[in-house]
PDB file of N, CA and C in Angstrom:
ATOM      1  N   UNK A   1      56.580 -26.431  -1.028  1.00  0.00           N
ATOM      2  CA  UNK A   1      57.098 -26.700   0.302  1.00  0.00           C
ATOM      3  C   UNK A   1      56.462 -27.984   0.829  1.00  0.00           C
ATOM      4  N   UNK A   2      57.511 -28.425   1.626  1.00  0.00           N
ATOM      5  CA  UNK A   2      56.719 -29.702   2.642  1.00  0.00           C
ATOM      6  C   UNK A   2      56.856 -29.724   3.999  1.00  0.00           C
ATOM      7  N   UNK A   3      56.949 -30.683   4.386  1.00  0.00           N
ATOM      8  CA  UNK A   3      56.713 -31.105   6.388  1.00  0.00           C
ATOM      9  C   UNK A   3      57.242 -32.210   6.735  1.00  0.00           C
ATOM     10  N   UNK A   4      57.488 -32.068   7.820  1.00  0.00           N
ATOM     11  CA  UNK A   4      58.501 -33.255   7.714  1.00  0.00           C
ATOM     12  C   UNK A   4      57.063 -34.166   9.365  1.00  0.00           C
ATOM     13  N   UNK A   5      57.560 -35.379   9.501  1.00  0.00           N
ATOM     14  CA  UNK A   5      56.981 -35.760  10.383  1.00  0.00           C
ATOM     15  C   UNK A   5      57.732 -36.432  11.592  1.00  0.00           C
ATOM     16  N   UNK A   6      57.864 -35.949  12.881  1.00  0.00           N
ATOM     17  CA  UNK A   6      58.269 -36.023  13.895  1.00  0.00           C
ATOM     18  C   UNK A   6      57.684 -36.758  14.973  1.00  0.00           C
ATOM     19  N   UNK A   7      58.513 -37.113  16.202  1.00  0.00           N
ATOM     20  CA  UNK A   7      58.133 -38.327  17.368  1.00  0.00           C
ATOM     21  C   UNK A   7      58.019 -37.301  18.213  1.00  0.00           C
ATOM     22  N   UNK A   8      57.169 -37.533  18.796  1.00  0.00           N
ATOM     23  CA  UNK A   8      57.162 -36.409  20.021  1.00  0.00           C
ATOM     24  C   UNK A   8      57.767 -36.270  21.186  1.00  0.00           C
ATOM     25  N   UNK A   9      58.869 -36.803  21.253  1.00  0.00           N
ATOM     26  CA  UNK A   9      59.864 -36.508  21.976  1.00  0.00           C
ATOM     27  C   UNK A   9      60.830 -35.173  20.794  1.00  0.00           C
ATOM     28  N   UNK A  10      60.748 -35.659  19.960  1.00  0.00           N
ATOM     29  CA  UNK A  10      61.108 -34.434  19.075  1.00  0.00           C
ATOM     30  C   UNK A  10      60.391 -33.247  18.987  1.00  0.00           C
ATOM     31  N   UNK A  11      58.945 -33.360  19.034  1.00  0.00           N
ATOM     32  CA  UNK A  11      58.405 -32.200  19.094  1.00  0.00           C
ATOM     33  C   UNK A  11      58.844 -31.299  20.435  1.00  0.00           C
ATOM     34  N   UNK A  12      58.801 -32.216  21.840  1.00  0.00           N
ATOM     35  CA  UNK A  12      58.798 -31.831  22.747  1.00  0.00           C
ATOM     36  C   UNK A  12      60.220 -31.073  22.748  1.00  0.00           C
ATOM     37  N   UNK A  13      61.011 -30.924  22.275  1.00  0.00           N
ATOM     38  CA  UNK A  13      62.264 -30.417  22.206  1.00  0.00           C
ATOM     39  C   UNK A  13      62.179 -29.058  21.573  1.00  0.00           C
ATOM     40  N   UNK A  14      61.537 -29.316  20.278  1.00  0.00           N
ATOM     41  CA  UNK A  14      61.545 -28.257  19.105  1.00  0.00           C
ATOM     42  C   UNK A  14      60.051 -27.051  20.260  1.00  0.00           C
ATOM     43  N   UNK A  15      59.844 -27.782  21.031  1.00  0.00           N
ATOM     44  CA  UNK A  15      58.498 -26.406  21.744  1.00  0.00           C
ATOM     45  C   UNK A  15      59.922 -25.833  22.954  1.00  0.00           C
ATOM     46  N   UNK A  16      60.328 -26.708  23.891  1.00  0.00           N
ATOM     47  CA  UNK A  16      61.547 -26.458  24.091  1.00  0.00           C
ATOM     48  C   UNK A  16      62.115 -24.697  23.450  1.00  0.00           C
ATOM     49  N   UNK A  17      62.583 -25.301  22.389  1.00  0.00           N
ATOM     50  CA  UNK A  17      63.205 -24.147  21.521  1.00  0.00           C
ATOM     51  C   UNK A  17      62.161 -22.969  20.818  1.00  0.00           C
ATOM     52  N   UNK A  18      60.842 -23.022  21.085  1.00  0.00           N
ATOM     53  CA  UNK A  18      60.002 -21.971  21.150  1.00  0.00           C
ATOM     54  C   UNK A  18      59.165 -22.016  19.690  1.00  0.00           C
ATOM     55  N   UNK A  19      59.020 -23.402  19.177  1.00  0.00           N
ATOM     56  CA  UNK A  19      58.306 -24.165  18.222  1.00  0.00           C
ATOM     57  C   UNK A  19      56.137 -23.303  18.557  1.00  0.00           C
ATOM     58  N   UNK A  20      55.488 -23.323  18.091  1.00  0.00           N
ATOM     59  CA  UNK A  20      54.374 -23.439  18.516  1.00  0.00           C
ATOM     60  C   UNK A  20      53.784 -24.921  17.681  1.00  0.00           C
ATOM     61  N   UNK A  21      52.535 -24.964  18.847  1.00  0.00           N
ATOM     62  CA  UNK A  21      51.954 -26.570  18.708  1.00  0.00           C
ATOM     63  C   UNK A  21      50.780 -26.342  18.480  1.00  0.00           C
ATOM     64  N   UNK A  22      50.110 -27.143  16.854  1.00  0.00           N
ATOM     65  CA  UNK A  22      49.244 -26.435  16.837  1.00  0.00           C
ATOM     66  C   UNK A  22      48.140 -27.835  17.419  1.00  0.00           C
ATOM     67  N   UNK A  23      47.311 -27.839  17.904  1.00  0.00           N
ATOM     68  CA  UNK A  23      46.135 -29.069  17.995  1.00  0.00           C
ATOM     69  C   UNK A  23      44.583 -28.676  16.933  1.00  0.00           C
ATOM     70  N   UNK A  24      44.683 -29.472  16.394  1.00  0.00           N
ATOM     71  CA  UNK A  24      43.608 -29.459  15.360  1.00  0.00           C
ATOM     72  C   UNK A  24      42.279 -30.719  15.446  1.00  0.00           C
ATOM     73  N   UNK A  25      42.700 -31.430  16.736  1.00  0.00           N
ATOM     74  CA  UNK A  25      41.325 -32.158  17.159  1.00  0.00           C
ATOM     75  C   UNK A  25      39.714 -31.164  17.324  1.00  0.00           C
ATOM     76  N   UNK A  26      38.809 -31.694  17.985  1.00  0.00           N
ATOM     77  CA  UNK A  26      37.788 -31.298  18.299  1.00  0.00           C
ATOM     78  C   UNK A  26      37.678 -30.422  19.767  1.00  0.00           C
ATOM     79  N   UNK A  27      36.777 -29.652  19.713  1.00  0.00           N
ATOM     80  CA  UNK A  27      36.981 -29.095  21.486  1.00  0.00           C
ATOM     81  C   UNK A  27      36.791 -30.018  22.301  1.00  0.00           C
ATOM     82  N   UNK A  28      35.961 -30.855  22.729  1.00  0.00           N
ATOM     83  CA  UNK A  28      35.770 -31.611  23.193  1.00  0.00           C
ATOM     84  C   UNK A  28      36.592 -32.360  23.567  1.00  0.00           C
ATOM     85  N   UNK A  29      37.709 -33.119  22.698  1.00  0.00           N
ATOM     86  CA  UNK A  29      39.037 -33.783  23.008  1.00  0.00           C
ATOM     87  C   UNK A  29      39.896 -32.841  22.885  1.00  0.00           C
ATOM     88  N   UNK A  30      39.998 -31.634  23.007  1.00  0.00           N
ATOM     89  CA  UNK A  30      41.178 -30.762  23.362  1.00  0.00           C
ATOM     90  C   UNK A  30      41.030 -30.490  25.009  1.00  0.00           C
ATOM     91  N   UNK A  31      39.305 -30.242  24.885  1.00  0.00           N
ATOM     92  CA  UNK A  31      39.270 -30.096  26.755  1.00  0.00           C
ATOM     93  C   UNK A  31      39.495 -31.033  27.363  1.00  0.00           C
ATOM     94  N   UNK A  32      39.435 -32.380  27.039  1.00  0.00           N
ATOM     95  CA  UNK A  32      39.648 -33.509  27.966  1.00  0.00           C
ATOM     96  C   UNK A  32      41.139 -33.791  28.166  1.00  0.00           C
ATOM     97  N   UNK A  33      42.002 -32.923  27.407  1.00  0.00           N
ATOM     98  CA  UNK A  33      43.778 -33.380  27.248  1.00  0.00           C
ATOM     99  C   UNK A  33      44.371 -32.704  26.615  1.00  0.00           C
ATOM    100  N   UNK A  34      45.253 -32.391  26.801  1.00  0.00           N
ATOM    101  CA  UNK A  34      46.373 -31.630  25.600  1.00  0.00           C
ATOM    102  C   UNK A  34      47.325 -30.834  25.943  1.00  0.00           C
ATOM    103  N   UNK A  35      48.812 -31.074  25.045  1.00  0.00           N
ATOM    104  CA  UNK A  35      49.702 -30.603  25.434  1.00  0.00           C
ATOM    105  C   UNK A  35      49.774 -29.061  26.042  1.00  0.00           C
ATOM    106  N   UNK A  36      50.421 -29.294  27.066  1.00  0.00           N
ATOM    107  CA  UNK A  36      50.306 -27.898  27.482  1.00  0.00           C
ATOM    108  C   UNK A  36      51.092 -26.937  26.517  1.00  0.00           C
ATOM    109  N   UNK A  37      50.298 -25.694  26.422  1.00  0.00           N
ATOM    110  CA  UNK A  37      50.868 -24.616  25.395  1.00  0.00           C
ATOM    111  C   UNK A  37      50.566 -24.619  23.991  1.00  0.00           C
ATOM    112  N   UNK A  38      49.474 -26.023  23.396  1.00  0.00           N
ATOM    113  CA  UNK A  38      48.891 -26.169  22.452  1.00  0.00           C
ATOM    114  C   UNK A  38      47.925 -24.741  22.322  1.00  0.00           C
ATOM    115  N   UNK A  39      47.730 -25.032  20.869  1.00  0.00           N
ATOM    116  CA  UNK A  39      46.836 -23.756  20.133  1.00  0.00           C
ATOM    117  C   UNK A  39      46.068 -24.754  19.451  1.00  0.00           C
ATOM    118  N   UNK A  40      44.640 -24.734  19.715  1.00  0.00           N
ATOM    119  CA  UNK A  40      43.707 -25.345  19.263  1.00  0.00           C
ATOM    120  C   UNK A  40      43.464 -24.325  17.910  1.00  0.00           C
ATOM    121  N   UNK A  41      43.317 -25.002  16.866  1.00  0.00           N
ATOM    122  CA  UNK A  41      42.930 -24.306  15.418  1.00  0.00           C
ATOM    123  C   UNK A  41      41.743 -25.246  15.162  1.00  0.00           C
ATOM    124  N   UNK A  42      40.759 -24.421  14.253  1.00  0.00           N
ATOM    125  CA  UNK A  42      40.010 -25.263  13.343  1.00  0.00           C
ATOM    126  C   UNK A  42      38.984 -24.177  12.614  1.00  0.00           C
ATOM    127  N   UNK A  43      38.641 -23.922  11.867  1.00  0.00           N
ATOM    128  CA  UNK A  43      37.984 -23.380  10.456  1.00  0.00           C
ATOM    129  C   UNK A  43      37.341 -21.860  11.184  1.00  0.00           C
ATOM    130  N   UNK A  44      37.229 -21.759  12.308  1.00  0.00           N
ATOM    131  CA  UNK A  44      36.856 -20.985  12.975  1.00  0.00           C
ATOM    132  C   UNK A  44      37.879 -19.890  13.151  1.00  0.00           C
ATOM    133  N   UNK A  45      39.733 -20.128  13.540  1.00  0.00           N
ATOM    134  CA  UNK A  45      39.975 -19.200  13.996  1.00  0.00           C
ATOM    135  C   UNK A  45      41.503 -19.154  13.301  1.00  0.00           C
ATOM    136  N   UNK A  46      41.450 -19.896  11.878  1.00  0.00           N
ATOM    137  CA  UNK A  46      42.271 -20.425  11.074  1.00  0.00           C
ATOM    138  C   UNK A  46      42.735 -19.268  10.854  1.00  0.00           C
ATOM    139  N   UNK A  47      41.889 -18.132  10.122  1.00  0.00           N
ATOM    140  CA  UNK A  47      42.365 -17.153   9.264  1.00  0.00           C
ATOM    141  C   UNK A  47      43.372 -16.118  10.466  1.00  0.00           C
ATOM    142  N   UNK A  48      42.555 -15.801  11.467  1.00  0.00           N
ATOM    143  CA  UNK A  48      42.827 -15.296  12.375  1.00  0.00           C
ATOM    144  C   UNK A  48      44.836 -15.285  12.944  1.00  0.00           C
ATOM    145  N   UNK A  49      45.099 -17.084  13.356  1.00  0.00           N
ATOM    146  CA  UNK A  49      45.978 -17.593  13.228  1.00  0.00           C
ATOM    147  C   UNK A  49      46.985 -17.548  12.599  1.00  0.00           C
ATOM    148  N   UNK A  50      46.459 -17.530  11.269  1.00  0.00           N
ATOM    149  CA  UNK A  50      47.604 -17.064   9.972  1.00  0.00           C
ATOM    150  C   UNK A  50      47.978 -15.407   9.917  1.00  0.00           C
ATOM    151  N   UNK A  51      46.704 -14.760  10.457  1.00  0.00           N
ATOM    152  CA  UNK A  51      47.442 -13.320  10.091  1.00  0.00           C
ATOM    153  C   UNK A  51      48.634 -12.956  11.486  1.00  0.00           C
ATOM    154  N   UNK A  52      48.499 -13.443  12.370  1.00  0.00           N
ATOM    155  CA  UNK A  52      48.985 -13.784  13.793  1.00  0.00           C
ATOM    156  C   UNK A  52      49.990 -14.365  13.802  1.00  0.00           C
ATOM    157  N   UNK A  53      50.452 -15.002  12.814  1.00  0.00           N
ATOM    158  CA  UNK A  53      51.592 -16.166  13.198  1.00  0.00           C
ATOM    159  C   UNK A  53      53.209 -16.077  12.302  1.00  0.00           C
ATOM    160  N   UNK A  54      54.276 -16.235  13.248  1.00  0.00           N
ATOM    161  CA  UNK A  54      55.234 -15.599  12.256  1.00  0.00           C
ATOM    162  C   UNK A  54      55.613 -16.952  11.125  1.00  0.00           C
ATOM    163  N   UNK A  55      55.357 -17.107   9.963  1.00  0.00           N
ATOM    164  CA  UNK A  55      55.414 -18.184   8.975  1.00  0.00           C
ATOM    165  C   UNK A  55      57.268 -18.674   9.459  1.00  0.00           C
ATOM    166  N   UNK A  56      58.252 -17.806   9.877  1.00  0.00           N
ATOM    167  CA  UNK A  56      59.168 -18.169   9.894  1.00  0.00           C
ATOM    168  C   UNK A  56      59.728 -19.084  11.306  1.00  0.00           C
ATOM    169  N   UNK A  57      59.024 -19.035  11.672  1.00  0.00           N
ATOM    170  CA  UNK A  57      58.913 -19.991  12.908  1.00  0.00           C
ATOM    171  C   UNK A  57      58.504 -21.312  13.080  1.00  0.00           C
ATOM    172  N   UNK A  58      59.314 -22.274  13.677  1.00  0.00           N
ATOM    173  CA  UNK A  58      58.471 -23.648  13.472  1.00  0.00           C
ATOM    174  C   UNK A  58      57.740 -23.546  13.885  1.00  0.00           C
ATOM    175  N   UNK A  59      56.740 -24.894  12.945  1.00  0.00           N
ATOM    176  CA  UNK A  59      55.415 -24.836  13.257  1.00  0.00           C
ATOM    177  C   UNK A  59      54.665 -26.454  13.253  1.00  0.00           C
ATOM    178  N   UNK A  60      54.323 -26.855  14.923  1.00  0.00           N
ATOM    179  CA  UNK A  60      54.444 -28.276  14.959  1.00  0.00           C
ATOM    180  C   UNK A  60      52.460 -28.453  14.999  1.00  0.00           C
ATOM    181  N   UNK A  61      52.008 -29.417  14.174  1.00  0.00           N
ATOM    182  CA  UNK A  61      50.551 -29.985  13.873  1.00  0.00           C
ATOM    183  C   UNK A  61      50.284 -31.466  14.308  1.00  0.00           C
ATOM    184  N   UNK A  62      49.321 -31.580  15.598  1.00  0.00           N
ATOM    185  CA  UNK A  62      48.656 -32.681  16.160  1.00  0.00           C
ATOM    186  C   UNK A  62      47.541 -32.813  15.679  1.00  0.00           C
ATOM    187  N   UNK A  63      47.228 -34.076  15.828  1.00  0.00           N
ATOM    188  CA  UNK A  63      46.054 -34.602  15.681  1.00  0.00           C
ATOM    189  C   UNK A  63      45.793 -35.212  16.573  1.00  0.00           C
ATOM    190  N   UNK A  64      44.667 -36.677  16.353  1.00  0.00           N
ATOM    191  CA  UNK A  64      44.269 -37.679  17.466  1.00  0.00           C
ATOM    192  C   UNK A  64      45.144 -38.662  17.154  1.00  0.00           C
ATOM    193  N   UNK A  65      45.809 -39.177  15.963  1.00  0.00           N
ATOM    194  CA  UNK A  65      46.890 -39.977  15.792  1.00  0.00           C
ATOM    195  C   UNK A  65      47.773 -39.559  14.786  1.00  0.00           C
ATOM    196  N   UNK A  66      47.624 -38.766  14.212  1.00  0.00           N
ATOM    197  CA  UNK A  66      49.005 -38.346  13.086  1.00  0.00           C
ATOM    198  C   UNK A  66      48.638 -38.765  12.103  1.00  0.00           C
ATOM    199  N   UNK A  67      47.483 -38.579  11.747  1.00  0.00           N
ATOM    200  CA  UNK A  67      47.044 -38.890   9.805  1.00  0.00           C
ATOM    201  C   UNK A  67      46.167 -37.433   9.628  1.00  0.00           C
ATOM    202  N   UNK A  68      45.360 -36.562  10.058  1.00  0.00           N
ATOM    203  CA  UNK A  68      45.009 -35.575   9.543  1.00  0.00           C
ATOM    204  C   UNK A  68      45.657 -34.926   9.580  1.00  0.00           C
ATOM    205  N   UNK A  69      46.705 -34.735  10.720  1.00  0.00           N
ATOM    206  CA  UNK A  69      47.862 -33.400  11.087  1.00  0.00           C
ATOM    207  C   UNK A  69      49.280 -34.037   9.909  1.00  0.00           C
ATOM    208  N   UNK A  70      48.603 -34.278   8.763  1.00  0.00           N
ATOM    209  CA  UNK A  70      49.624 -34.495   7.564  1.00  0.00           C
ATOM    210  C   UNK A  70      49.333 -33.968   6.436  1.00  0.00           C
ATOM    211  N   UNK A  71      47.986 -33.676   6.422  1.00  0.00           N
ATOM    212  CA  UNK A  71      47.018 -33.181   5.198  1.00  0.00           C
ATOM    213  C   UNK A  71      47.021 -31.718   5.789  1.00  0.00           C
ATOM    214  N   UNK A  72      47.101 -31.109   7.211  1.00  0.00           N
ATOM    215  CA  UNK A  72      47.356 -29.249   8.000  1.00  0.00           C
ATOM    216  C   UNK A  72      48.471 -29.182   7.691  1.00  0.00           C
ATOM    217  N   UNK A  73      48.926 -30.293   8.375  1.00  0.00           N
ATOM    218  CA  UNK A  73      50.898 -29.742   7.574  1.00  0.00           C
ATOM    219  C   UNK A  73      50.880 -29.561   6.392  1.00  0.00           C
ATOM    220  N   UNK A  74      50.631 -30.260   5.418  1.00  0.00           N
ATOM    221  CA  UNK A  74      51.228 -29.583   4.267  1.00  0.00           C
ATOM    222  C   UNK A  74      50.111 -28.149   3.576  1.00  0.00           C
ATOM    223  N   UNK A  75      49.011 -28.284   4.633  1.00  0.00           N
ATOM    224  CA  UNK A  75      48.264 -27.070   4.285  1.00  0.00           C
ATOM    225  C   UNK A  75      49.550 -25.736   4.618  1.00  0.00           C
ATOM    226  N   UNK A  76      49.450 -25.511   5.822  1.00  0.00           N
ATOM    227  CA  UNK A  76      50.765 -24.722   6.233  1.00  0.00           C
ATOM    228  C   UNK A  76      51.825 -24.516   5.771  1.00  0.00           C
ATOM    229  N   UNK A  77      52.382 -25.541   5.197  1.00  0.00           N
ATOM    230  CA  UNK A  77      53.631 -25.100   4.328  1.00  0.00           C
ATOM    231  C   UNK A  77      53.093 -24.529   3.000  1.00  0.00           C
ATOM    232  N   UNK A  78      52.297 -25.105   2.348  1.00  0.00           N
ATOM    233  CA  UNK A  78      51.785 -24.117   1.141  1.00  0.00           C
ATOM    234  C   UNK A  78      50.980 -23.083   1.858  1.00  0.00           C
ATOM    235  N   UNK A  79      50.944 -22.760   2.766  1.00  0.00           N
ATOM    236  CA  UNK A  79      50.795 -21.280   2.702  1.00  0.00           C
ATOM    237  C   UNK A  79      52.030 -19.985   3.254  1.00  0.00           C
ATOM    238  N   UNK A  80      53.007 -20.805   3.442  1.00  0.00           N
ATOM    239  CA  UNK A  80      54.142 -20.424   3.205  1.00  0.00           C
ATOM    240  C   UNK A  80      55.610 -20.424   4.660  1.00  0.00           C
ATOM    241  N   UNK A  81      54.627 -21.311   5.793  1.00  0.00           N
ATOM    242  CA  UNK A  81      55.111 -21.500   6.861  1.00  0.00           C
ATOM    243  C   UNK A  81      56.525 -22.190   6.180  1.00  0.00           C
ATOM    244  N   UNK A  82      57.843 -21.897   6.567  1.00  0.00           N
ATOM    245  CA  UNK A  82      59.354 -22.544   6.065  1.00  0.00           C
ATOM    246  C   UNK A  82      59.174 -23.839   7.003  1.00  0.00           C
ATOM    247  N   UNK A  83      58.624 -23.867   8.178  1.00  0.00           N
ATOM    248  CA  UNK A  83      59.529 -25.130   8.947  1.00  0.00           C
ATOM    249  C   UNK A  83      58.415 -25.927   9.781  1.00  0.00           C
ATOM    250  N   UNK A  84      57.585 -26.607   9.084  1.00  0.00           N
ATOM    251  CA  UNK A  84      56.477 -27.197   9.394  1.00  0.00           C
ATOM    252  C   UNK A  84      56.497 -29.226   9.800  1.00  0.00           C
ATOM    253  N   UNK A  85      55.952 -29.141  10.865  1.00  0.00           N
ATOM    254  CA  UNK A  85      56.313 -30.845  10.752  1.00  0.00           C
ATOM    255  C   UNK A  85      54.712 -31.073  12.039  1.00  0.00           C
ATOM    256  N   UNK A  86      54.795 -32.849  11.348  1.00  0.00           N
ATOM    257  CA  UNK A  86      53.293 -33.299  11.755  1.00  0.00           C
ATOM    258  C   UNK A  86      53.711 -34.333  12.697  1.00  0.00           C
ATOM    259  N   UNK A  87      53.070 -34.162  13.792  1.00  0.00           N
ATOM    260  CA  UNK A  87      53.439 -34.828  15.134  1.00  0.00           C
ATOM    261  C   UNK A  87      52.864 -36.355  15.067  1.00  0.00           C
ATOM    262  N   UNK A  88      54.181 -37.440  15.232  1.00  0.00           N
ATOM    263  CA  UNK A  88      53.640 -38.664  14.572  1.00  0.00           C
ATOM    264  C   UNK A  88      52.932 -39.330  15.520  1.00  0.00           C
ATOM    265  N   UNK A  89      51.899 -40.124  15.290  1.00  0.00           N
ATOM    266  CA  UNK A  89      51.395 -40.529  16.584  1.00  0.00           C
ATOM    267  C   UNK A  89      49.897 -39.445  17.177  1.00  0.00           C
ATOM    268  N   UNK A  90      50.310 -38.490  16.725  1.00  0.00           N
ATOM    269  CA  UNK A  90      49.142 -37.664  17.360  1.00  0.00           C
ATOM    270  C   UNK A  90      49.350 -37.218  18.919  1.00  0.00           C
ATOM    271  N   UNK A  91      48.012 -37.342  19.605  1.00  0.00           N
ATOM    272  CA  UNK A  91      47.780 -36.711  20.907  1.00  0.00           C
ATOM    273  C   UNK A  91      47.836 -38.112  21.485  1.00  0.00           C
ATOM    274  N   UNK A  92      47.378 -39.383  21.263  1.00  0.00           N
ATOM    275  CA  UNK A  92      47.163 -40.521  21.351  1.00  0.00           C
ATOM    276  C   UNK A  92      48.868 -41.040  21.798  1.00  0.00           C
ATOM    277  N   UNK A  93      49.553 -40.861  21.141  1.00  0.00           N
ATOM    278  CA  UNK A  93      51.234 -41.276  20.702  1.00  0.00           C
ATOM    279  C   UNK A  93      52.009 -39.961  22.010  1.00  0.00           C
ATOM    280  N   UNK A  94      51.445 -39.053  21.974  1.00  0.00           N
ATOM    281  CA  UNK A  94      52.471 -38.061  22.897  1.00  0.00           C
ATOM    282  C   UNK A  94      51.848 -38.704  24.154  1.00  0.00           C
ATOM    283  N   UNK A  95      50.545 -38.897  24.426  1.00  0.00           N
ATOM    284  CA  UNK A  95      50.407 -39.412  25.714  1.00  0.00           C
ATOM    285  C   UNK A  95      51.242 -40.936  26.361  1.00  0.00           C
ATOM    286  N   UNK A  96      51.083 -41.881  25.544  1.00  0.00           N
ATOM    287  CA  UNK A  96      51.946 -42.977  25.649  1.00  0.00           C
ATOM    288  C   UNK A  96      53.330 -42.811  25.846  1.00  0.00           C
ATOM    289  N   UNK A  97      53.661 -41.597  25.121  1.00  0.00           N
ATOM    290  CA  UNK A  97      55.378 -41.498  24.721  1.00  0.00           C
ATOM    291  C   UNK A  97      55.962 -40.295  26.221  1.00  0.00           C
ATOM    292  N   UNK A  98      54.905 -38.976  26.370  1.00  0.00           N
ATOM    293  CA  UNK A  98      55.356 -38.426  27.342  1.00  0.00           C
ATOM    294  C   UNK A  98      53.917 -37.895  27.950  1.00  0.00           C
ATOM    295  N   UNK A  99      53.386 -38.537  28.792  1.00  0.00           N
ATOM    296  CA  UNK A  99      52.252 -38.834  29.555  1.00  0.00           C
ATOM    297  C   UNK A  99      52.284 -37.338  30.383  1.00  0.00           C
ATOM    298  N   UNK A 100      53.408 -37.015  31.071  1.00  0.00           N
ATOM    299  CA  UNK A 100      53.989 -35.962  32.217  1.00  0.00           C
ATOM    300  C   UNK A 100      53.696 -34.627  31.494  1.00  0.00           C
ATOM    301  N   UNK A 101      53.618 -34.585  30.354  1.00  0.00           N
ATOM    302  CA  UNK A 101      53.692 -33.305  29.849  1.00  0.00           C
ATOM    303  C   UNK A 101      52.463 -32.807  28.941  1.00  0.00           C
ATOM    304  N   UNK A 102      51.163 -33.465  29.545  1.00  0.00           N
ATOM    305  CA  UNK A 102      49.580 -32.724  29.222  1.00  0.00           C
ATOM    306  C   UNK A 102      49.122 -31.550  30.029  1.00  0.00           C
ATOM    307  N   UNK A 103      48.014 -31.315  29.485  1.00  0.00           N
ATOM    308  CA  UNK A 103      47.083 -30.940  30.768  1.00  0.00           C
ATOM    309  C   UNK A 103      45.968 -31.263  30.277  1.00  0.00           C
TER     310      UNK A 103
END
């Protein structure tokens, strides 16, 4: 399986349609910003997540610019998520692109 990589005006559509968003930055830059309705993941609450999460559901992966949330995406699809895509640009790129829609 793979992932496809999306503009976040696309993402913002696909959460729209009841997508989950995952953020895979640091706490620190998740507390200072982030899309509202994001799910902060990281090695801590990964497993947790996966037993929690319906694989058949899209499943959208941020970063701080859209180069690690490419290496989670395709983690996610090999673990068997069908409809996985990596938010291009990052958290960095959604703020520029849709500023209105953090917290």
């Amino acid at each position: 399986m793979s992932f496809q990589r999306i503009s976040a005006e696309q993402a913002q559509q696909q959460l729209g349609a009841g997508a989950t968003l995952v953020d895979i930055r640091d706490p620190l830059a998740y507390a200072a910003g982030h899309v509202a309705g994001a799910v902060r993941i990281d090695n801590e609450n990964l497993s947790a997540f996966l037993a929690k999460t319906n694989a058949d559901a899209p499943l959208l992966v941020m970063c701080y610019h859209g180069h690690s949330s490419q290496t989670a995406a395709q983690f996610f699809a090999n673990q068997g998520f069908s409809s996985v895509a990596s938010v291009e640009g990052g958290f960095e790129g959604w703020k520029r692109q849709l500023p209105f829609v953090t917290s």
